[in-house]
Protein backbone atom coordinates (compact mmCIF):
# COMPACT_ATOMS: atom_id res chain seq x y z
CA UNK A 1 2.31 36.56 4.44
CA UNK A 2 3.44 34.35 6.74
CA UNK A 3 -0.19 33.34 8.13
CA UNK A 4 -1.26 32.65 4.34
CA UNK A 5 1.55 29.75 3.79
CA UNK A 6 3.50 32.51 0.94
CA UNK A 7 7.21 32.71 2.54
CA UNK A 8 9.20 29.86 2.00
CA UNK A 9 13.03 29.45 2.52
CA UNK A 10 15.29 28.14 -0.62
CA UNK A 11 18.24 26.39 -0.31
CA UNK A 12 21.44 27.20 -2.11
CA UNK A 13 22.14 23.51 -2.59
CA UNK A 14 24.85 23.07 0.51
CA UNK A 15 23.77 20.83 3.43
CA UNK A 16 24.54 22.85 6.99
CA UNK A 17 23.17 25.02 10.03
CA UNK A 18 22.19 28.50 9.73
CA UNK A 19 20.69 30.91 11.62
CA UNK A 20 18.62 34.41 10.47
CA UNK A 21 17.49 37.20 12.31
CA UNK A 22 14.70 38.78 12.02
CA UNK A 23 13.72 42.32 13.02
CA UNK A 24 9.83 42.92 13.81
CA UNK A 25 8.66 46.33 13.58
CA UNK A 26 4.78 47.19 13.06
CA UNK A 27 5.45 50.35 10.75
CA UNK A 28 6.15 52.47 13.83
CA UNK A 29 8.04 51.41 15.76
CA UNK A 30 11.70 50.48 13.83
CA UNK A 31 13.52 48.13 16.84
CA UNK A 32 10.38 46.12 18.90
CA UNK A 33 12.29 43.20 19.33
CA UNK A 34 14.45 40.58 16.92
CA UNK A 35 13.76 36.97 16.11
CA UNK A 36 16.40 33.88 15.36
CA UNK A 37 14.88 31.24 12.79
CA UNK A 38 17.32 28.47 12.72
CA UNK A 39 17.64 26.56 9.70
CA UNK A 40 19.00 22.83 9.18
CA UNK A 41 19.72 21.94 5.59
CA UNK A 42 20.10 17.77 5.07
CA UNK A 43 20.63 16.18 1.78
CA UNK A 44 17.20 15.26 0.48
CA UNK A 45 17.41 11.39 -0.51
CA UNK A 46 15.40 8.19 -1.38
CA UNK A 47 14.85 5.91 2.38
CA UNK A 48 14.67 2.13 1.63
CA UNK A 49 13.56 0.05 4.53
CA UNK A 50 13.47 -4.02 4.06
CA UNK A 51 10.85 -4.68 6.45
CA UNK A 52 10.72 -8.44 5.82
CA UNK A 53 12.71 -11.48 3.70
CA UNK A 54 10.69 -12.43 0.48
CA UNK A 55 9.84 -16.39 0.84
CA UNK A 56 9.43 -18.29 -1.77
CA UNK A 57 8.41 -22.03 -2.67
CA UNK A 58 10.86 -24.20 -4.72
CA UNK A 59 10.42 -23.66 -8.75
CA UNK A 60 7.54 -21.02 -7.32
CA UNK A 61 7.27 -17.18 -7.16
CA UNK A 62 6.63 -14.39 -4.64
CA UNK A 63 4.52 -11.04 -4.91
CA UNK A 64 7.07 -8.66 -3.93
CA UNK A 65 5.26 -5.50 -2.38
CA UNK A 66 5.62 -2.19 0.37
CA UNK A 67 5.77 -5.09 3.28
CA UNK A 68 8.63 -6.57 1.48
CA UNK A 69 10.34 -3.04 0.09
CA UNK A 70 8.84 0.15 0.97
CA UNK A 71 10.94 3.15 -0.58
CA UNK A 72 10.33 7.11 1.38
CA UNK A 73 11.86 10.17 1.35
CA UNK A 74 13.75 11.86 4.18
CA UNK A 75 11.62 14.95 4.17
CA UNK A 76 8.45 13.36 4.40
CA UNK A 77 7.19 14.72 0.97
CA UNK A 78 5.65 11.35 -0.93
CA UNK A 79 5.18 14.05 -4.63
CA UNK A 80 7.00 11.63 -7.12
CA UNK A 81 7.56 8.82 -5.23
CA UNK A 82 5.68 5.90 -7.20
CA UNK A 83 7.05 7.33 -10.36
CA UNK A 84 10.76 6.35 -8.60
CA UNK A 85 12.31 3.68 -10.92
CA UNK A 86 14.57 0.65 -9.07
CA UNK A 87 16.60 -0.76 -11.60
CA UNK A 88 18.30 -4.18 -10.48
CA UNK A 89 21.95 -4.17 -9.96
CA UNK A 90 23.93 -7.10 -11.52
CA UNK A 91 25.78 -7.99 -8.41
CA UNK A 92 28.14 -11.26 -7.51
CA UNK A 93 25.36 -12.69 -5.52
CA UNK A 94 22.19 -11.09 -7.36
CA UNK A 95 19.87 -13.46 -8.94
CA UNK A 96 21.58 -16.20 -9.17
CA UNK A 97 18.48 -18.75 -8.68
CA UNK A 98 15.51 -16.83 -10.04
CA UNK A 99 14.95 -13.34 -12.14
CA UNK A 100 12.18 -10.39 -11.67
CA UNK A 101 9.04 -10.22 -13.60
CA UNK A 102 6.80 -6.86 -13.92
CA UNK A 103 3.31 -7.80 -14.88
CA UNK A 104 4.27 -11.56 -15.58
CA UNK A 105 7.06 -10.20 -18.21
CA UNK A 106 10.48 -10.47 -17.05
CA UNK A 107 12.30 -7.35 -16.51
CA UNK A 108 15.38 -4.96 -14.72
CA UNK A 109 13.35 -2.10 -13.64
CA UNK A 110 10.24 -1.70 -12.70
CA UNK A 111 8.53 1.62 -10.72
CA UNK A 112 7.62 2.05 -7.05
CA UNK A 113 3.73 2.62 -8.41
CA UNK A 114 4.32 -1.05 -9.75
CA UNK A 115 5.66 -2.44 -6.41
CA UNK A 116 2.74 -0.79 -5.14
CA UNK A 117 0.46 -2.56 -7.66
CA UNK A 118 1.74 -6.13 -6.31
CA UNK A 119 2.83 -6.78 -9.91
CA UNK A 120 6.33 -7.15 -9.09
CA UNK A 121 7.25 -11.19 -8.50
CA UNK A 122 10.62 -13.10 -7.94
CA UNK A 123 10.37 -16.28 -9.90
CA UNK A 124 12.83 -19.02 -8.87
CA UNK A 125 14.04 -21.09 -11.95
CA UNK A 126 16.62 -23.36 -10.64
CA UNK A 127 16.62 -26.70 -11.66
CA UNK A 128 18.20 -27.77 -7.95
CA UNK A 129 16.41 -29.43 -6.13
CA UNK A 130 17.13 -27.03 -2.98
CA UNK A 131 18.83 -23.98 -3.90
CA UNK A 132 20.46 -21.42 -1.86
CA UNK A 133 18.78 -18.27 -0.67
CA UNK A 134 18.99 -15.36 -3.29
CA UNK A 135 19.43 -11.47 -3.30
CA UNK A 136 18.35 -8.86 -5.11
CA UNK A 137 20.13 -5.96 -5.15
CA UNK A 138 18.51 -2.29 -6.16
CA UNK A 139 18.95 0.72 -6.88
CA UNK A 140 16.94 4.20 -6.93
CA UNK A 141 17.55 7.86 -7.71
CA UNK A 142 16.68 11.11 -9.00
CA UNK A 143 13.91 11.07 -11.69
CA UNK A 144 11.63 13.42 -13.41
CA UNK A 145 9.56 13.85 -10.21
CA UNK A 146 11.99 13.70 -7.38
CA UNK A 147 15.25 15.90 -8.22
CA UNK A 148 17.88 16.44 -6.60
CA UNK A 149 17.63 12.75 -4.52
CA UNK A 150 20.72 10.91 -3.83
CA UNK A 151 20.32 7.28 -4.90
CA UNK A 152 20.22 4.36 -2.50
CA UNK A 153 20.89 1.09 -2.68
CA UNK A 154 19.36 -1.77 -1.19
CA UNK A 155 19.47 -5.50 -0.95
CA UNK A 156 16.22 -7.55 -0.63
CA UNK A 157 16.83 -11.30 0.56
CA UNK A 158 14.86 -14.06 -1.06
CA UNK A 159 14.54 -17.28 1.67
CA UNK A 160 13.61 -20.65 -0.07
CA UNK A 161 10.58 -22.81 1.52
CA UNK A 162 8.50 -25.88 1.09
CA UNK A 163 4.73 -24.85 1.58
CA UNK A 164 4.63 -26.25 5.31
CA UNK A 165 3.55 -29.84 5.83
CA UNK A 166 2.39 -30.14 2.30
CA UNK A 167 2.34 -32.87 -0.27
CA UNK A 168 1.97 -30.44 -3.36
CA UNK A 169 4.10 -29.20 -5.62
CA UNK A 170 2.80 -25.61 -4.80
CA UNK A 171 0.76 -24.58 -2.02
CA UNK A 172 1.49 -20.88 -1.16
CA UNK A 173 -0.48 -18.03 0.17
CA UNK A 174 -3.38 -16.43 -2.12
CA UNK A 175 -3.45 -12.37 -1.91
CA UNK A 176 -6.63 -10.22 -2.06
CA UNK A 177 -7.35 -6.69 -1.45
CA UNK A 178 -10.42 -6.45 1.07
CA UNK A 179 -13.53 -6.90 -0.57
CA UNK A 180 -12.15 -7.70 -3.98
CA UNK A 181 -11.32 -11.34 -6.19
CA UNK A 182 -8.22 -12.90 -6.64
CA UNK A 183 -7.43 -15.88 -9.26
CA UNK A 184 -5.92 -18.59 -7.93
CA UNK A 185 -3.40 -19.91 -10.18
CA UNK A 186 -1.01 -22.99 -10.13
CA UNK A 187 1.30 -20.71 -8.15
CA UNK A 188 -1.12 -21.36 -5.09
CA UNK A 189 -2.60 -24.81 -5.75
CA UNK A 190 -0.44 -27.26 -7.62
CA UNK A 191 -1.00 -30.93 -7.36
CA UNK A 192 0.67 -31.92 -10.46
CA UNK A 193 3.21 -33.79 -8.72
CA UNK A 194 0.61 -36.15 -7.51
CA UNK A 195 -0.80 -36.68 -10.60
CA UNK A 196 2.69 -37.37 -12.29
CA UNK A 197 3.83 -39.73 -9.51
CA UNK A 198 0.64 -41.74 -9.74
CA UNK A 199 0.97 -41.90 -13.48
CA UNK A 200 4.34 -43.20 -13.15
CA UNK A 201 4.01 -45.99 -10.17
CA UNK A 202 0.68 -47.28 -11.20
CA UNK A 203 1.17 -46.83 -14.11
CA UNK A 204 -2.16 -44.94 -15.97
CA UNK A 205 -1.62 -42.29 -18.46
CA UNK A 206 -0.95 -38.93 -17.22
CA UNK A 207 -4.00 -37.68 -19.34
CA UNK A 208 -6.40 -39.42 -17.62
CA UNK A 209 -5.55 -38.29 -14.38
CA UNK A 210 -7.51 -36.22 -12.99
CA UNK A 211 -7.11 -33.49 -9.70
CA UNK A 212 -10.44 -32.52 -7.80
CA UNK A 213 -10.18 -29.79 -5.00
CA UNK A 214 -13.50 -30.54 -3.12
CA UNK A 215 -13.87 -28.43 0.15
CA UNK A 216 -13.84 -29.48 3.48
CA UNK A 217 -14.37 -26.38 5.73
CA UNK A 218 -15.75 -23.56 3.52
CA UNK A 219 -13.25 -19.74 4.18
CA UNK A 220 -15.37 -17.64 6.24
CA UNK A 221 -14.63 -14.59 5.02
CA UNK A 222 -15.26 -15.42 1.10
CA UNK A 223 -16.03 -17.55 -1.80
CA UNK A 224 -15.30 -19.34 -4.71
CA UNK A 225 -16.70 -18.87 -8.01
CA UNK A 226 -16.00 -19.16 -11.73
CA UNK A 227 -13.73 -16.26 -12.81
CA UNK A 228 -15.41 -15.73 -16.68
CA UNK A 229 -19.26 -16.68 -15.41
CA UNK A 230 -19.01 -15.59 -12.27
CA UNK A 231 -21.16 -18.90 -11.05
CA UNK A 232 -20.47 -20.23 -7.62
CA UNK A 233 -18.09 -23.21 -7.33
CA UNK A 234 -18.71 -25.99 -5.28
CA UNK A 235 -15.49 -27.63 -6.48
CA UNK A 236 -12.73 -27.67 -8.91
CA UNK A 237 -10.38 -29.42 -10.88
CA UNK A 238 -6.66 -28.44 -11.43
CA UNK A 239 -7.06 -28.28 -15.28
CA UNK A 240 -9.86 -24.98 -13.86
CA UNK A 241 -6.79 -23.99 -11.66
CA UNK A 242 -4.00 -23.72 -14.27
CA UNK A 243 -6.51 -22.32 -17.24
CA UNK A 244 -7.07 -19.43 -14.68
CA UNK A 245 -11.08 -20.58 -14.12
CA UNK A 246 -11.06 -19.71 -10.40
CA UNK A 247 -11.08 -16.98 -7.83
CA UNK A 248 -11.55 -16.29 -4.47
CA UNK A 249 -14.31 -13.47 -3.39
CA UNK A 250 -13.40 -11.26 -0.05
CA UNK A 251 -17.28 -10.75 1.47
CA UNK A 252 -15.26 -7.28 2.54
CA UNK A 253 -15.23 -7.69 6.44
CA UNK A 254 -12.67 -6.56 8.45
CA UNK A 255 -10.47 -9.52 8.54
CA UNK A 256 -7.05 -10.38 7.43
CA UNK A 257 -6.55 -13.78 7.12
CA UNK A 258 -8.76 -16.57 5.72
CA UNK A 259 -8.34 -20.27 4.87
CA UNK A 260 -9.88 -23.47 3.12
CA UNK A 261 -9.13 -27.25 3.95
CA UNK A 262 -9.51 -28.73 0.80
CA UNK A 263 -9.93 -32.42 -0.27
CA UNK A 264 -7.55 -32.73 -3.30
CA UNK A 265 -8.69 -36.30 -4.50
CA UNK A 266 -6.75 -37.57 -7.89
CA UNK A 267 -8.86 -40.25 -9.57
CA UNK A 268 -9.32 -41.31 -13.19
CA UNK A 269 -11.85 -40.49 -15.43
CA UNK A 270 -14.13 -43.10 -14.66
CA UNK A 271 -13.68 -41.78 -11.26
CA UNK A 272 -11.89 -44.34 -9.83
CA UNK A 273 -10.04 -42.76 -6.74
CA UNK A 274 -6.48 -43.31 -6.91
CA UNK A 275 -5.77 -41.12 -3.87
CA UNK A 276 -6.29 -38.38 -1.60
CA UNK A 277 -4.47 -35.59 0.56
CA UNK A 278 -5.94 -32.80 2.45
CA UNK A 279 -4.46 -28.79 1.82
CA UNK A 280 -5.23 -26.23 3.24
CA UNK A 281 -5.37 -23.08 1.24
CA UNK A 282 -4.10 -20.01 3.11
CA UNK A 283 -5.39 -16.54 2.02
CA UNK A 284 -4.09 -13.09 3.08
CA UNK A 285 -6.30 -10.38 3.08
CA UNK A 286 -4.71 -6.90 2.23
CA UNK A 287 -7.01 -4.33 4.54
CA UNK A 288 -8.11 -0.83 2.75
CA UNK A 289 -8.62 2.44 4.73
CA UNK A 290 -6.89 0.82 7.50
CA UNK A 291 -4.74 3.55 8.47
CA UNK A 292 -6.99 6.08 11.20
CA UNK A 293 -7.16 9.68 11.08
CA UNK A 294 -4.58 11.27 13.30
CA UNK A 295 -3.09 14.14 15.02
CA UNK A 296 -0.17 15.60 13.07
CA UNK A 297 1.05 18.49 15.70
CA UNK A 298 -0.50 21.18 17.11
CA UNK A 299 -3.19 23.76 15.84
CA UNK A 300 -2.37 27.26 14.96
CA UNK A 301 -4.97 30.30 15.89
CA UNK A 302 -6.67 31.80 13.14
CA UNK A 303 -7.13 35.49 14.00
CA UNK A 304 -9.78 37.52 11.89
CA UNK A 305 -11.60 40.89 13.12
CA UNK A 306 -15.32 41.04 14.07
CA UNK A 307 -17.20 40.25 11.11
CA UNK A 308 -14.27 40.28 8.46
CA UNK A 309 -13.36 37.15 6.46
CA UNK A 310 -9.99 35.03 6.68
CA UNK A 311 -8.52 32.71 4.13
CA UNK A 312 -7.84 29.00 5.70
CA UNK A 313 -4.51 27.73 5.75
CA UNK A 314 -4.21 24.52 3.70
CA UNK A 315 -1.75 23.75 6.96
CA UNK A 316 -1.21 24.45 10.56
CA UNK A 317 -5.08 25.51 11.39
CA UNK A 318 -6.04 21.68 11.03
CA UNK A 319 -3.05 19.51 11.94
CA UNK A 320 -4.34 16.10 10.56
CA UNK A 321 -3.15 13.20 8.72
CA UNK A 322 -4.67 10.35 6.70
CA UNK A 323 -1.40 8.12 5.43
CA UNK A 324 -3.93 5.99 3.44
CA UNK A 325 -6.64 8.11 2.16
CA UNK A 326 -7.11 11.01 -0.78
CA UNK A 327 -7.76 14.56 0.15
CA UNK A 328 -11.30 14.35 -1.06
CA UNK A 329 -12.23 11.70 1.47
CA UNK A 330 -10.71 13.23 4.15
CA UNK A 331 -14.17 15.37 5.52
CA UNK A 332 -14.04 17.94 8.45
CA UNK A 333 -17.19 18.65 9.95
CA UNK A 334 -17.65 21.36 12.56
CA UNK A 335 -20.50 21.97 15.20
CA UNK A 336 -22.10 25.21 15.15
CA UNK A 337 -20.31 28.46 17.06
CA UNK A 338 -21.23 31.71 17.73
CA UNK A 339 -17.55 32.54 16.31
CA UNK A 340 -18.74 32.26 13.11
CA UNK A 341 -18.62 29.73 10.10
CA UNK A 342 -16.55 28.44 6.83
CA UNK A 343 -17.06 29.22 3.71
CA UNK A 344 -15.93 26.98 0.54
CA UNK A 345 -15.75 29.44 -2.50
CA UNK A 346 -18.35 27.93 -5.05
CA UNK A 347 -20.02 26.15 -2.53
CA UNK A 348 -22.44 28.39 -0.47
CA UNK A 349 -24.32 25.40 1.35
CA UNK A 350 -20.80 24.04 2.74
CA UNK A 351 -20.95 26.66 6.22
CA UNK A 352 -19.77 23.49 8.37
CA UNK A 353 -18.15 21.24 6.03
CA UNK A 354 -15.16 20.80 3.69
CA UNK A 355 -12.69 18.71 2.64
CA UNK A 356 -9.23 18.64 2.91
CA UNK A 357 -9.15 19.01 -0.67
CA UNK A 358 -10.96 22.29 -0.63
CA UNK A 359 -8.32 23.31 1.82
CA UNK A 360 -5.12 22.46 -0.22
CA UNK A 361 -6.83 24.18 -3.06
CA UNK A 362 -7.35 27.39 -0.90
CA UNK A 363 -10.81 27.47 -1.34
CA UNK A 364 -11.79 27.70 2.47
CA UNK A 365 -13.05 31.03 4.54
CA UNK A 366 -13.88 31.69 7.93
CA UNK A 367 -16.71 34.42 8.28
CA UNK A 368 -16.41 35.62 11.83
CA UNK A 369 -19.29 36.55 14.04
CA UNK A 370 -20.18 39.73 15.49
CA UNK A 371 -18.50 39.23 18.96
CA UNK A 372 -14.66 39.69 19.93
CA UNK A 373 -13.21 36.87 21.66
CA UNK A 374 -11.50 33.60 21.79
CA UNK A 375 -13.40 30.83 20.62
CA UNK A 376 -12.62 26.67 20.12
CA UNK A 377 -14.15 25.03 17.26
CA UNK A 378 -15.28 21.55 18.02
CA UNK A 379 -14.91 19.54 14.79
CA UNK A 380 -15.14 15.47 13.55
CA UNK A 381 -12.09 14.80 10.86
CA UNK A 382 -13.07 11.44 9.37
CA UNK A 383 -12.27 9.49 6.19
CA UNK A 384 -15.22 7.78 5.75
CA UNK A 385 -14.17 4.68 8.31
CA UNK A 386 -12.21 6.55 11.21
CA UNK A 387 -12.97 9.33 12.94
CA UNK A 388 -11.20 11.79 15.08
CA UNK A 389 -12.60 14.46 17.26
CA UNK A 390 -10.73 17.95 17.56
């Protein structure tokens, strides 16, 4: 029973130490020998860690996402987590200079699945010029999916910024996940200012100014191209910019940061240049599968008589973890023994290979050979990018 993952312990709800002893007999003997399990009941709660300040550009937003706020639970178990819903908590010194939008709408709650969807932003809407750093304060508890969870509560600090040494209204980092497009909107290139202040001192009309972003060192990890068409872009204007015309193509390599100097040249129509700066856009590249496979404790024995057949634990035969990856990508693949092979139930080619899926579904046999012994089964756990010998 024990071997085949069926005896579990149950609380009776009150946090402690405890101790049981067990007596082992083999249906013979009545008094072999006795066993202590000692059992440490904690309070099962929500874990907030603020691993870094939100920073945001003046009359700008920020993305707020895991780096920012990553929520966990104290026994490890992530079932129900990105169903966990942080409602904002109106305190003194809580959004005073901005408010929290979910999907671009404004909101007071939002879910942990939506933090982890980057479509949680702070957007600052003070009309100072220079407004103090903000807070916002959280909270999380029980829900559907996690019972039983004691709430937390957690304050997440918003530092103000000008986009370093620039002359734009808005120059702030552009997010993509590797090997996928991002837009870039007016809340990463904004030269509006320039066109304004021109407008005003020389004086034209503002609507026939006109902002160009011409490159001057391509990104070397990407592209730009027309976000409807799909056609590559050679250049763009800031009307393309704040109609939501442009993206930015990862090429998918294994990099994490990329950048473009950019000409931004305001001129009329006639295209008359009435001046120029240089920006440099920076782009952050969000890595997938970047977690390896790893070593998570150490392997039970699976015993089994000559030529009989034993169910595989879904845990403690293969101690392995993938923190990024589903159980269907996570692939073991053994080398042939003379201790016998697996066996995936509904799967009669699959002697030497399964998933850790067709373990947690308990569809996994080992068919022992014809010799007694003690055997080690060399096997490659990988996930498709990583790869870890056992």
């Amino acid at each position: 029973d024990v071997s085949d993952g069926d005896v579990v312990f149950v609380s009776n709800n009150q946090t402690g130490a405890s101790s049981f002893i067990f007596k082992l007999t083999d249906g013979v003997e009545e008094h072999l020998e006795f066993a202590e399990l000692r059992v440490q009941v904690r309070q099962l709660s929500l874990e907030a860690r603020v691993r870094r300040n939100a920073s945001v550009l003046v009359s700008g937003n920020v993305t707020l996402d895991p780096l920012t706020l990553d929520v966990s639970r104290n026994d490890g178990d992530q079932t129900g987590l990105p169903n966990v819903v942080l409602s904002i908590l109106r305190a003194a010194d809580s959004l005073k200079y901005g408010y929290v939008t979910v999907s671009g709408q404004r909101a007071d709650v939002f879910t942990y699945a939506e933090l982890l969807g980057d479509k949680v932003a702070y957007v600052q809407n003070s009309t100072l010029q220079w407004p103090p750093n903000d807070w916002i304060v959280l909270s999380a508890g029980s829900t559907a999916d996690v019972q039983g969870v004691a709430s937390i509560r957690v304050r997440v600090a918003i530092r103000y910024r000008t986009a370093p040494n620039s002359r734009l209204h808005a120059n702030s980092v552009l997010r993509v996940d590797e090997g996928a497009a991002a837009l870039v909107t007016s809340s990463q290139l904004n030269a509006g200012n320039l066109a304004a202040r021109l407008a005003h001192d020389l004086p034209v009309p503002l609507g026939s100014v006109v902002v160009v972003y011409r490159p001057v060192t391509d990104a070397r990890h990407g592209r730009y191209r027309h976000a409807r068409t799909g056609a590559p872009l050679q250049s763009f204007t800031q009307a393309d910019v704040d109609s939501e015309q442009v993206e930015y193509v990862h090429d998918g390599s294994e990099s994490h940061r990329d950048r473009t100097l950019f000409d931004v040249v305001v001129s009329d129509k006639e295209d008359n240049v009435l001046s120029h700066v240089q920006e440099t856009l920076r782009i952050r590249i969000k890595p997938l599968n970047r977690h390896p496979v790893e070593i998570d404790g150490e392997s039970s024995v699976l015993r089994v008589s000559v030529g009989g057949t034993m169910p595989v634990p879904a845990a403690g035969f293969i101690n392995v973890i993938d923190r990024d990856r589903p159980p269907e990508e996570l692939h073991y693949t053994f080398s042939p023994s003379p201790a016998g092979s697996f066996n995936v139930r509904g799967d009669p080619d699959s002697e030497l290979n399964f998933t850790q899926s067709h373990l947690d579904a308990g569809l996994v046999e080992f068919v022992a050979g014809g010799e007694a012994g003690d055997y080690f089964l060399a096997c490659i756990a990988s996930d498709g990018r990583h790869s870890l010998s056992l």
